[in-house]
PDB file of N, CA and C in Angstrom:
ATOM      1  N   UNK A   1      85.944 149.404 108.004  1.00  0.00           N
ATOM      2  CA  UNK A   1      84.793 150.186 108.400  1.00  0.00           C
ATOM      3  C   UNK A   1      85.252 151.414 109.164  1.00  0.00           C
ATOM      4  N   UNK A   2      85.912 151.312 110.019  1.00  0.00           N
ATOM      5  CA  UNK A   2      86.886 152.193 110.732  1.00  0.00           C
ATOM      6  C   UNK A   2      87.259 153.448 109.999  1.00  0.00           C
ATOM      7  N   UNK A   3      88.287 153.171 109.269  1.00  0.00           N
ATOM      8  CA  UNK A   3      88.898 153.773 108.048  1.00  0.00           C
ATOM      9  C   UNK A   3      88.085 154.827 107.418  1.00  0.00           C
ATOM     10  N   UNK A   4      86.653 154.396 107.322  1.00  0.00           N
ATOM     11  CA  UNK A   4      85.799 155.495 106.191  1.00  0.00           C
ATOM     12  C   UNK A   4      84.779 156.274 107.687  1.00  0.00           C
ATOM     13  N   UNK A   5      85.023 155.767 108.464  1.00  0.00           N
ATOM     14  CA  UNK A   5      83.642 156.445 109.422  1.00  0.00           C
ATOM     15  C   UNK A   5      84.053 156.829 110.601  1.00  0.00           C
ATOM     16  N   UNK A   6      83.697 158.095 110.984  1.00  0.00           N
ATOM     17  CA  UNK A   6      84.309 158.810 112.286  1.00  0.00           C
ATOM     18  C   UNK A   6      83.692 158.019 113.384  1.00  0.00           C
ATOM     19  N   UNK A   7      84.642 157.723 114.758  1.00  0.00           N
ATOM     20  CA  UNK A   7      84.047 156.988 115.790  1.00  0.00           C
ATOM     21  C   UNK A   7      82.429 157.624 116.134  1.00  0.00           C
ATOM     22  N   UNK A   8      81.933 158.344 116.073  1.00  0.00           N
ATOM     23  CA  UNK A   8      80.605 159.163 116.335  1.00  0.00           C
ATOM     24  C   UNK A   8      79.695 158.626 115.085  1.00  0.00           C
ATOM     25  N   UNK A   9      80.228 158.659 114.342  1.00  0.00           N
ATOM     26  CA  UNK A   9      79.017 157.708 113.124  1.00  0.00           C
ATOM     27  C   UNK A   9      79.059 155.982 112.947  1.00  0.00           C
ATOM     28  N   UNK A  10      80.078 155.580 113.650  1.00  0.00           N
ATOM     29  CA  UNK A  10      80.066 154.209 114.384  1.00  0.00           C
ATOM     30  C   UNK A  10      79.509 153.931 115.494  1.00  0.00           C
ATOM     31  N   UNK A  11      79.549 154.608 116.170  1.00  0.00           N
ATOM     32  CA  UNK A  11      77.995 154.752 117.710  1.00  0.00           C
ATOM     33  C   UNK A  11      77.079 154.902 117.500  1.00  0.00           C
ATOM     34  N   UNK A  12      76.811 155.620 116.221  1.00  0.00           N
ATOM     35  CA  UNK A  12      75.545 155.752 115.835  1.00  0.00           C
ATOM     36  C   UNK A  12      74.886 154.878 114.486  1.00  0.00           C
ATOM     37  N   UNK A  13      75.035 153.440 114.497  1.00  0.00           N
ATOM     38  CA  UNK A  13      74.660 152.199 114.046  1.00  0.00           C
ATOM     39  C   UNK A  13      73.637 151.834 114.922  1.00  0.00           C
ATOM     40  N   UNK A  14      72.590 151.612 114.631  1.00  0.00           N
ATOM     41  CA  UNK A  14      71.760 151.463 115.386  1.00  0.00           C
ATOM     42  C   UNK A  14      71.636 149.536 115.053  1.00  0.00           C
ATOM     43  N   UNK A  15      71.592 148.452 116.145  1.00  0.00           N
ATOM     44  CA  UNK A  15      71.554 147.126 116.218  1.00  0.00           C
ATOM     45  C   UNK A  15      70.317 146.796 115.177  1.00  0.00           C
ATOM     46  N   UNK A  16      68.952 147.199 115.097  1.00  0.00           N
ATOM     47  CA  UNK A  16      67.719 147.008 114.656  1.00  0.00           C
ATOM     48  C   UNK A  16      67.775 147.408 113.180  1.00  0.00           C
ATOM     49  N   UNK A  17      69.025 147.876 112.665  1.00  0.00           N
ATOM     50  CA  UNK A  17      69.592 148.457 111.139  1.00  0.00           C
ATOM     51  C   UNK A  17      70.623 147.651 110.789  1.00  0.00           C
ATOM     52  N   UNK A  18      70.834 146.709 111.173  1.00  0.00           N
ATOM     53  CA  UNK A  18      72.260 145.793 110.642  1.00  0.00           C
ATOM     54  C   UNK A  18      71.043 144.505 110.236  1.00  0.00           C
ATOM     55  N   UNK A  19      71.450 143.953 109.586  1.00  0.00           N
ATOM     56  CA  UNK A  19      71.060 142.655 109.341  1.00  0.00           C
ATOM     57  C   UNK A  19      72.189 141.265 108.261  1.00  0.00           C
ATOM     58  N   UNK A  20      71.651 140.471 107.618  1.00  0.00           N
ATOM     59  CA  UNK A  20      72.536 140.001 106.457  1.00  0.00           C
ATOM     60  C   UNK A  20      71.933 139.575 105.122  1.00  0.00           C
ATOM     61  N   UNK A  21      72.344 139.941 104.009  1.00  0.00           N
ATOM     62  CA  UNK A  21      71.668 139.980 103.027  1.00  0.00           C
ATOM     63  C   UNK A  21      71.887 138.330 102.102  1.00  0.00           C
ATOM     64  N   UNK A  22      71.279 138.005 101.203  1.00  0.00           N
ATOM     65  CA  UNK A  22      70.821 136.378 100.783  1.00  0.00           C
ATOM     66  C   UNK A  22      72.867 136.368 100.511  1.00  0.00           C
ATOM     67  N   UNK A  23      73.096 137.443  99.774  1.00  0.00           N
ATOM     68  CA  UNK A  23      74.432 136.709  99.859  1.00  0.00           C
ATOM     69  C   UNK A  23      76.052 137.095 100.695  1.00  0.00           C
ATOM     70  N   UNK A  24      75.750 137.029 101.939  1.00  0.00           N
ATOM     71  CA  UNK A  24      76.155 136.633 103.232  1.00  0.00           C
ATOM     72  C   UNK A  24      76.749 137.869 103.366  1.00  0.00           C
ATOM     73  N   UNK A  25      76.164 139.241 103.066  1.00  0.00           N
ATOM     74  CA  UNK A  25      76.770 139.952 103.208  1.00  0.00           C
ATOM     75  C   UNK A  25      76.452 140.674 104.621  1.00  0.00           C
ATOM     76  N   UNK A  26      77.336 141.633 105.642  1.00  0.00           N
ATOM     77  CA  UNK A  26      76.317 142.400 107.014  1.00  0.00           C
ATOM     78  C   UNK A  26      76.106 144.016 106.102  1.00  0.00           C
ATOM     79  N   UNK A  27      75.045 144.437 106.188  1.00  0.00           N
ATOM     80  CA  UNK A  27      74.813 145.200 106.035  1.00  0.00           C
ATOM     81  C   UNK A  27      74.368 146.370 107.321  1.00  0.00           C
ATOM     82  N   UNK A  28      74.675 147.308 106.911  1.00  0.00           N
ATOM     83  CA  UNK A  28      74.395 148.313 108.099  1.00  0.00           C
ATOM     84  C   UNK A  28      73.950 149.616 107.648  1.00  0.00           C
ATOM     85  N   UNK A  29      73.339 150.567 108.629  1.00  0.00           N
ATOM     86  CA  UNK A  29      72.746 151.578 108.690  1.00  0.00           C
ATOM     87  C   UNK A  29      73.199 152.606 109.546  1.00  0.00           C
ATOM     88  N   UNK A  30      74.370 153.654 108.932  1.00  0.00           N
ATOM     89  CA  UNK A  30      74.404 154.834 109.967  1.00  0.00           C
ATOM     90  C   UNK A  30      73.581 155.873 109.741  1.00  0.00           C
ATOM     91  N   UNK A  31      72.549 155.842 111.229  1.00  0.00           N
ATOM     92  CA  UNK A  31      71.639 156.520 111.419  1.00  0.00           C
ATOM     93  C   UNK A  31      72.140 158.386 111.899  1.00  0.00           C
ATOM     94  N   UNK A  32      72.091 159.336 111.735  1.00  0.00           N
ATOM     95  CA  UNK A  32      72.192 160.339 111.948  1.00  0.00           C
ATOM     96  C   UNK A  32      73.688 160.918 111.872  1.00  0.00           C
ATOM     97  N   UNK A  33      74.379 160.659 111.192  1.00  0.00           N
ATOM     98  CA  UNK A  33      75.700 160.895 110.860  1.00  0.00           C
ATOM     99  C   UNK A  33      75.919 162.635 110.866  1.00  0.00           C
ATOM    100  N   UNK A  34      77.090 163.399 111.261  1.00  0.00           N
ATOM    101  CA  UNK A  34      77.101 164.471 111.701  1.00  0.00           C
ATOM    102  C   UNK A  34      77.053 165.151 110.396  1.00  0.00           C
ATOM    103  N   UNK A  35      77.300 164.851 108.951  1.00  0.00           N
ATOM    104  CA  UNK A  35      77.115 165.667 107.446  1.00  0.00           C
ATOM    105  C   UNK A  35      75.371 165.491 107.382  1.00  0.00           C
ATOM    106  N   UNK A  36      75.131 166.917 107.209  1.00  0.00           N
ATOM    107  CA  UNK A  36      73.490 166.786 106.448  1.00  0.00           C
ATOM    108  C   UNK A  36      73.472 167.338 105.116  1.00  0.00           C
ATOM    109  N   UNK A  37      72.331 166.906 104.132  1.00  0.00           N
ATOM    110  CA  UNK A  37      72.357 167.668 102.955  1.00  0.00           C
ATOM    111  C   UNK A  37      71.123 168.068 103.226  1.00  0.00           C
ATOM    112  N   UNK A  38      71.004 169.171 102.527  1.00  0.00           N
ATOM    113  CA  UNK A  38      69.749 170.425 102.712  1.00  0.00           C
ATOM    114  C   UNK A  38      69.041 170.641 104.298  1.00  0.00           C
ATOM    115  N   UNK A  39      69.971 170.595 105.346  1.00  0.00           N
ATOM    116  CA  UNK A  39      69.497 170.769 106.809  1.00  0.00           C
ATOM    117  C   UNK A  39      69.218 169.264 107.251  1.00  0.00           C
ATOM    118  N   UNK A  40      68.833 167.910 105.970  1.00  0.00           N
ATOM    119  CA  UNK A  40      68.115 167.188 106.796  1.00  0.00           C
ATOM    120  C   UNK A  40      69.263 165.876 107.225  1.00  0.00           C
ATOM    121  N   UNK A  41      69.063 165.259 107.879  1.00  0.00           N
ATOM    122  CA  UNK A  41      69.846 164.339 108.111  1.00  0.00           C
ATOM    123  C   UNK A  41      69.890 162.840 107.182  1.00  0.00           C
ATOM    124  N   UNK A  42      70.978 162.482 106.522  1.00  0.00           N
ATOM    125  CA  UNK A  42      71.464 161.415 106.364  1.00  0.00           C
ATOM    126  C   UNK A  42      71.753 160.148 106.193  1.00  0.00           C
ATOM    127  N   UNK A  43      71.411 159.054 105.957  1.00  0.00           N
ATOM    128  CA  UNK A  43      71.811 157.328 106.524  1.00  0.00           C
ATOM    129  C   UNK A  43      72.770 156.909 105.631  1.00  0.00           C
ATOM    130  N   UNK A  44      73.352 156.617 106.279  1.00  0.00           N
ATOM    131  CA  UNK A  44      74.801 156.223 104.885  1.00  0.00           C
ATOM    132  C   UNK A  44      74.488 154.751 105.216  1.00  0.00           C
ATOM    133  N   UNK A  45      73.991 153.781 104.007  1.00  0.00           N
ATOM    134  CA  UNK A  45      74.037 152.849 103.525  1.00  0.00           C
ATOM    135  C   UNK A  45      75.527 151.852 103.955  1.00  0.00           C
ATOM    136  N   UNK A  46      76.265 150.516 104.300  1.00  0.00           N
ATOM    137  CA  UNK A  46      77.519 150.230 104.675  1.00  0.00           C
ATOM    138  C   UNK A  46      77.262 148.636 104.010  1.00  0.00           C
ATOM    139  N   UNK A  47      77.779 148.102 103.404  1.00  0.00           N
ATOM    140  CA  UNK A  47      78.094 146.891 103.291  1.00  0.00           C
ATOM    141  C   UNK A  47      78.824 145.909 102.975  1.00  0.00           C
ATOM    142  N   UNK A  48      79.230 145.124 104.257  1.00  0.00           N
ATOM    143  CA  UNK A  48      81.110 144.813 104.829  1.00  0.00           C
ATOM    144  C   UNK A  48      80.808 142.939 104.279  1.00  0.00           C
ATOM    145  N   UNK A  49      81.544 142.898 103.326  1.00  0.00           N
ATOM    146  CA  UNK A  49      82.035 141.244 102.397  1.00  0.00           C
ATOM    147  C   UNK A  49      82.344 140.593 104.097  1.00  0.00           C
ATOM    148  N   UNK A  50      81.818 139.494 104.302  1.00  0.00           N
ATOM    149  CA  UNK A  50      82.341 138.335 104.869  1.00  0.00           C
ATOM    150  C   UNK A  50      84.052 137.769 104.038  1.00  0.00           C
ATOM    151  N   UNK A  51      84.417 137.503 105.390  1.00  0.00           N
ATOM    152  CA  UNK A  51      86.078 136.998 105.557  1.00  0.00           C
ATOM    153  C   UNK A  51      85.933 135.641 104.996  1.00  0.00           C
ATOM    154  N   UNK A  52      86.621 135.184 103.778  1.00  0.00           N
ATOM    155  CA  UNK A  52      86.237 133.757 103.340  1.00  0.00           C
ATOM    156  C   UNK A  52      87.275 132.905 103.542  1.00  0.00           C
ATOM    157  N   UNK A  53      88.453 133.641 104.131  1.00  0.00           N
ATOM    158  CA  UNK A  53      89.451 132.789 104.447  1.00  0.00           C
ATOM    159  C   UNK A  53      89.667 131.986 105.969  1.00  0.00           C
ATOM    160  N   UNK A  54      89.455 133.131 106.615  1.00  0.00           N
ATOM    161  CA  UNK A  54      89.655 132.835 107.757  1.00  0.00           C
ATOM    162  C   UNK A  54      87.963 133.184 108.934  1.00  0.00           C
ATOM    163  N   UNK A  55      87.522 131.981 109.203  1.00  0.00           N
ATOM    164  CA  UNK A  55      86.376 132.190 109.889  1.00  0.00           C
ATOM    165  C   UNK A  55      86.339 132.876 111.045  1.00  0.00           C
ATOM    166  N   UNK A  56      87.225 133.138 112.046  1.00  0.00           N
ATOM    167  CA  UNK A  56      87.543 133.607 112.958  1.00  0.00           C
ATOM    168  C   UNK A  56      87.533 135.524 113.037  1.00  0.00           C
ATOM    169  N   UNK A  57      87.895 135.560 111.957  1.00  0.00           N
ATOM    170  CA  UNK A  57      88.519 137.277 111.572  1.00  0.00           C
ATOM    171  C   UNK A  57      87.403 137.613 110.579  1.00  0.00           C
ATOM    172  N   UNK A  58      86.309 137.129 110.302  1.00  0.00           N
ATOM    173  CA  UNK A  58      84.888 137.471 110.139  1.00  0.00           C
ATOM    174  C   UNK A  58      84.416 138.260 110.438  1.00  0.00           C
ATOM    175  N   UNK A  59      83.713 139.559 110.150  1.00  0.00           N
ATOM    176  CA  UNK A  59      83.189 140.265 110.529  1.00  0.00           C
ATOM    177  C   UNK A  59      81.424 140.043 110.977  1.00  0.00           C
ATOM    178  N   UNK A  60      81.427 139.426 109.586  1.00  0.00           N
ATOM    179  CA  UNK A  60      79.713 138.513 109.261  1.00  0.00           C
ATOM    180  C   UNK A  60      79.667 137.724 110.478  1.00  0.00           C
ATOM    181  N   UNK A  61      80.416 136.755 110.607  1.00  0.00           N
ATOM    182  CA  UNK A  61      80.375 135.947 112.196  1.00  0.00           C
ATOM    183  C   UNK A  61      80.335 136.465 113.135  1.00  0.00           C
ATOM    184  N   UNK A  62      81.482 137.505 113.472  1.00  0.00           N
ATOM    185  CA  UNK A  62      81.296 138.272 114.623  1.00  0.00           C
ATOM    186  C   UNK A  62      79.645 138.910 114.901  1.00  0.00           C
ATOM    187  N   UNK A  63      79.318 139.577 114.351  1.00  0.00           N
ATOM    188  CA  UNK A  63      77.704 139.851 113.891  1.00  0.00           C
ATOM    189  C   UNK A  63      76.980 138.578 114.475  1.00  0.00           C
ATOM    190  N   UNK A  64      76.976 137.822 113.952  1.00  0.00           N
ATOM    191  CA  UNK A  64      75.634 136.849 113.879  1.00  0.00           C
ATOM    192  C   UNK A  64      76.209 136.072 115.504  1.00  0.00           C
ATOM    193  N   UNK A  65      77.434 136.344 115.858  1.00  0.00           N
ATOM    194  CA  UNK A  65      77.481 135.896 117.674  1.00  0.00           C
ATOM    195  C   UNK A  65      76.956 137.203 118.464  1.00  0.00           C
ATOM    196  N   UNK A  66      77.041 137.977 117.831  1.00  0.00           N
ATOM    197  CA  UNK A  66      76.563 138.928 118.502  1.00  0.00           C
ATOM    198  C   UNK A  66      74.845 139.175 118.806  1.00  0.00           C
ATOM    199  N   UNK A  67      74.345 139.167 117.455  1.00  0.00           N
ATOM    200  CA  UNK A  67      72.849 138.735 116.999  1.00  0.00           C
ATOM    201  C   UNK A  67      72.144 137.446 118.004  1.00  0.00           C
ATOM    202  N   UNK A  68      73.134 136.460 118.408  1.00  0.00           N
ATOM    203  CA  UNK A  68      72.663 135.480 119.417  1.00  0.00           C
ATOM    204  C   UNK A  68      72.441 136.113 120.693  1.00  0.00           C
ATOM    205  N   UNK A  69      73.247 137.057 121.251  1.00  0.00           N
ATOM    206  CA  UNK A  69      72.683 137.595 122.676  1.00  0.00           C
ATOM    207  C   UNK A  69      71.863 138.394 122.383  1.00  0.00           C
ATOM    208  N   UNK A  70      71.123 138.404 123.448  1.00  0.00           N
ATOM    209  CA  UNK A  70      70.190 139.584 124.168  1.00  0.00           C
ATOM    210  C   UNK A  70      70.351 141.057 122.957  1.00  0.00           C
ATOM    211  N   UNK A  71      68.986 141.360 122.589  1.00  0.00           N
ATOM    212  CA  UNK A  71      69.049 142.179 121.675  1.00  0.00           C
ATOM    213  C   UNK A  71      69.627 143.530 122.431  1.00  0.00           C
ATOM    214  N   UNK A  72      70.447 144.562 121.676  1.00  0.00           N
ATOM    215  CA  UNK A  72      71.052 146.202 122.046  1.00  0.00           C
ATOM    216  C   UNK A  72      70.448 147.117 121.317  1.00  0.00           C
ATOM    217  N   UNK A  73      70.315 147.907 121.423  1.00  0.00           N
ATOM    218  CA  UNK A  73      70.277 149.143 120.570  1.00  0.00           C
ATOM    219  C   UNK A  73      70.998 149.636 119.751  1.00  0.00           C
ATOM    220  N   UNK A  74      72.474 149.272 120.138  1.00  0.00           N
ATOM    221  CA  UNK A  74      73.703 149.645 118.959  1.00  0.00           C
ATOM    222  C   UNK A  74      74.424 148.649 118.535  1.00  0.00           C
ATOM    223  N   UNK A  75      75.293 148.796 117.696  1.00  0.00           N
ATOM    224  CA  UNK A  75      76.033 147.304 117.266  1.00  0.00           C
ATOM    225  C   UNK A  75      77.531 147.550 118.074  1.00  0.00           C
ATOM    226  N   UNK A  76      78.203 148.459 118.475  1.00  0.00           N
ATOM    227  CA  UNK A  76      79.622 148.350 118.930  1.00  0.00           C
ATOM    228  C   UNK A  76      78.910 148.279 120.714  1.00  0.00           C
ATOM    229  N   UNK A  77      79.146 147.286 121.179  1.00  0.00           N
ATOM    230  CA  UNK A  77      79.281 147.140 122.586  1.00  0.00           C
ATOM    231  C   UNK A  77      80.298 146.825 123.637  1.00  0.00           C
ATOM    232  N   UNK A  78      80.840 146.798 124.669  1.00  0.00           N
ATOM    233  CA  UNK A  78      81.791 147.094 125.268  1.00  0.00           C
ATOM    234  C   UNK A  78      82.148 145.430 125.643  1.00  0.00           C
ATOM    235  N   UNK A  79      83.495 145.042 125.584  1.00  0.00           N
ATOM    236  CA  UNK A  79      83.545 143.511 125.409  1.00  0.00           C
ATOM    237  C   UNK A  79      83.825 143.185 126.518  1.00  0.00           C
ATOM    238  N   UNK A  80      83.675 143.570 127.892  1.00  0.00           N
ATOM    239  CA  UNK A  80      83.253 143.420 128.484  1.00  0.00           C
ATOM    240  C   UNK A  80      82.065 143.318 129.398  1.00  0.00           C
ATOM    241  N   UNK A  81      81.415 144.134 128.791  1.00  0.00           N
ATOM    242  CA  UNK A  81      79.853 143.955 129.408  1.00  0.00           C
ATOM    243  C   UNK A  81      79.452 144.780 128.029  1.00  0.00           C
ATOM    244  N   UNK A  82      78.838 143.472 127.776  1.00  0.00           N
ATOM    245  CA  UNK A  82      78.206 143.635 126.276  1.00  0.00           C
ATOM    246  C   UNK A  82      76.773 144.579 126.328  1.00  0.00           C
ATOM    247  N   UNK A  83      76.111 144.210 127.379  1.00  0.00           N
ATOM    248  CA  UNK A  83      74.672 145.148 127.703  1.00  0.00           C
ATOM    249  C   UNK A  83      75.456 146.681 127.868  1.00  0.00           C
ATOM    250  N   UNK A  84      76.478 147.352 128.058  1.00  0.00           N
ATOM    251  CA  UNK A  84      76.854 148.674 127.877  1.00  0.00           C
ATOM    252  C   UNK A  84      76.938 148.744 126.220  1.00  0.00           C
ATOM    253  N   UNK A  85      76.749 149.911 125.146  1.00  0.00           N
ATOM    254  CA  UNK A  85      76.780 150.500 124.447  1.00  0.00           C
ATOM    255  C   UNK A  85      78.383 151.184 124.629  1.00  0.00           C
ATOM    256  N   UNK A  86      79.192 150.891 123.004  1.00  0.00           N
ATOM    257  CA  UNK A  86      80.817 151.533 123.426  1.00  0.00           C
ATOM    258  C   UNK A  86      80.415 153.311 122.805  1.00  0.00           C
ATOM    259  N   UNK A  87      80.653 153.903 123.794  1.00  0.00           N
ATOM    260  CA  UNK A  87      80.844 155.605 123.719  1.00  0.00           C
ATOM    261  C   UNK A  87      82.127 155.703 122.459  1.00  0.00           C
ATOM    262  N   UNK A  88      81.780 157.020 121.496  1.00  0.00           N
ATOM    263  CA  UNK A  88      82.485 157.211 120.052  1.00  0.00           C
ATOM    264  C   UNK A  88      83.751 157.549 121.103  1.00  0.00           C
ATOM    265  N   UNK A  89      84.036 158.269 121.714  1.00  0.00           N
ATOM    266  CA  UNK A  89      85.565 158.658 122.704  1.00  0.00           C
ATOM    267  C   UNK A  89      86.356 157.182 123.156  1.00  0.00           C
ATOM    268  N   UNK A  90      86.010 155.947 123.202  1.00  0.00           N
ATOM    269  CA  UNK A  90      86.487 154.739 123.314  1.00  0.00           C
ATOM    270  C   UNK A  90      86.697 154.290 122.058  1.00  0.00           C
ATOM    271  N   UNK A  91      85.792 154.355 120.847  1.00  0.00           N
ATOM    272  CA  UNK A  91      86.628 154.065 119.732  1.00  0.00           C
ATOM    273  C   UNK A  91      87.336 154.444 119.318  1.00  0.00           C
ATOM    274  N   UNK A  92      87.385 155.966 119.484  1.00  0.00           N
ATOM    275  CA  UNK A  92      88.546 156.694 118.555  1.00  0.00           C
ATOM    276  C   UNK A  92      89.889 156.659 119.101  1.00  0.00           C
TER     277      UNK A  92
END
């Protein structure tokens, strides 16, 4: 996920745009991404295969422990205090 998306369009995943689809996939929503076409803004569509080998290194899992706490506004939160939102300058 990393790889294809600038830390600034990874902050801008909004939590209430991720969900999982019938076949176990996480799907996500980058909301306002810095490319526009014709002035207007964007949502780039994302959807990351669950880890079938190893349950741990899951992405889908990671998600759905995450989905158990206290709802956020964004999906990357600071792993230490998960109620902070992680700033795109900490991911990158």
């Amino acid at each position: 996920m990393a790889a294809f998306l600038r830390p600034s369009d990874l902050a801008r995943i909004p939590f209430t745009s991720c969900s999982i689809s019938e076949t176990g996939h996480l799907l996500l929503q980058v909301v306002a991404p810095k490319e526009t076409r014709g002035k207007r803004s964007i949502i780039k569509p994302l959807s990351i295969h669950p880890h079938a080998e190893d349950f741990e290194l899951c992405p889908v899992q990671c998600f759905k422990a995450l989905r158990a706490r206290p709802i956020h506004s964004k999906l990357s939160v600071k792993s230490n205090n998960i109620n902070q939102p992680l700033s795109a300058s900490t991911m990158s």
